[in-house]
Protein backbone atom coordinates (compact mmCIF):
# COMPACT_ATOMS: atom_id res chain seq x y z
CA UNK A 1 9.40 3.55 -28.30
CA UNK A 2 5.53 2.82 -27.68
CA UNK A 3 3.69 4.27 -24.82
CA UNK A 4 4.04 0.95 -22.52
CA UNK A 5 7.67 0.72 -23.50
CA UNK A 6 8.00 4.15 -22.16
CA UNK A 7 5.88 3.95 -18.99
CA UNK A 8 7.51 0.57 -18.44
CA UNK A 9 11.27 2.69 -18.34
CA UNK A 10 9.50 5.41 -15.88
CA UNK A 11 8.40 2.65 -13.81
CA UNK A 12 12.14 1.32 -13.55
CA UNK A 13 13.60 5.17 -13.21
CA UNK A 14 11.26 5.93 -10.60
CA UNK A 15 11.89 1.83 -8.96
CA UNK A 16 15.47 2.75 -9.17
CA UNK A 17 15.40 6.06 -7.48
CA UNK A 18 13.63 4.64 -4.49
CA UNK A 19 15.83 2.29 -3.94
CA UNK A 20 18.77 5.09 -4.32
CA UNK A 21 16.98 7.02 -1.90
CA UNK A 22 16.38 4.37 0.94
CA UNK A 23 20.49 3.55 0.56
CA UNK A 24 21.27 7.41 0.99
CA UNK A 25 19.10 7.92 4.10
CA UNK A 26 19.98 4.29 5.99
CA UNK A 27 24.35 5.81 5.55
CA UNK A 28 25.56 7.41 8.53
CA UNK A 29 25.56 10.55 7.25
CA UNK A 30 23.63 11.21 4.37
CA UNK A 31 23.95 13.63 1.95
CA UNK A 32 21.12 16.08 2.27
CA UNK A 33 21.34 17.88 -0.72
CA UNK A 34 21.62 14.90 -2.92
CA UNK A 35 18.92 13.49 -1.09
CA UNK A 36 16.55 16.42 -2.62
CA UNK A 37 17.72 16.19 -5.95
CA UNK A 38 17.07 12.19 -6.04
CA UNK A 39 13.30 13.13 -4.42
CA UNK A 40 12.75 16.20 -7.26
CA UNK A 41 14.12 13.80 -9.85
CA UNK A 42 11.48 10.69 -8.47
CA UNK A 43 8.63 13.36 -7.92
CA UNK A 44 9.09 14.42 -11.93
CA UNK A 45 9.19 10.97 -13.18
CA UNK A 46 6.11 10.22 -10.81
CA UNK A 47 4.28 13.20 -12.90
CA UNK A 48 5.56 12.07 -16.28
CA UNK A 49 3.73 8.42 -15.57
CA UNK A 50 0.74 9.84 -14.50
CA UNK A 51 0.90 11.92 -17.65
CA UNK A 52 1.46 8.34 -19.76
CA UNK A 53 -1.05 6.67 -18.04
């Protein structure tokens, strides 16, 4: 895997935790706990790109 072939999969990771995120807080009751492991999981991939870049 090349370096833009790996930031490019970050990018998605860290696309497709957001979007994870924003369904978990809009449900009636979200789950707080898996709400901070899906924000330490986007924060680490956030690092890792800036690493890449």
């Amino acid at each position: 895997m090349t370096a833009d072939e790996r930031l490019d999969s970050l990018r998605f990771k860290h696309a497709s935790l957001e979007r994870e995120i924003e369904a978990e807080v809009h449900r009636p009751l979200p789950d707080e706990l898996h709400l901070a492991e899906l924000k330490r999981e986007k924060l680490r991939i956030k690092d890792e790109m800036a690493v890449q870049e």
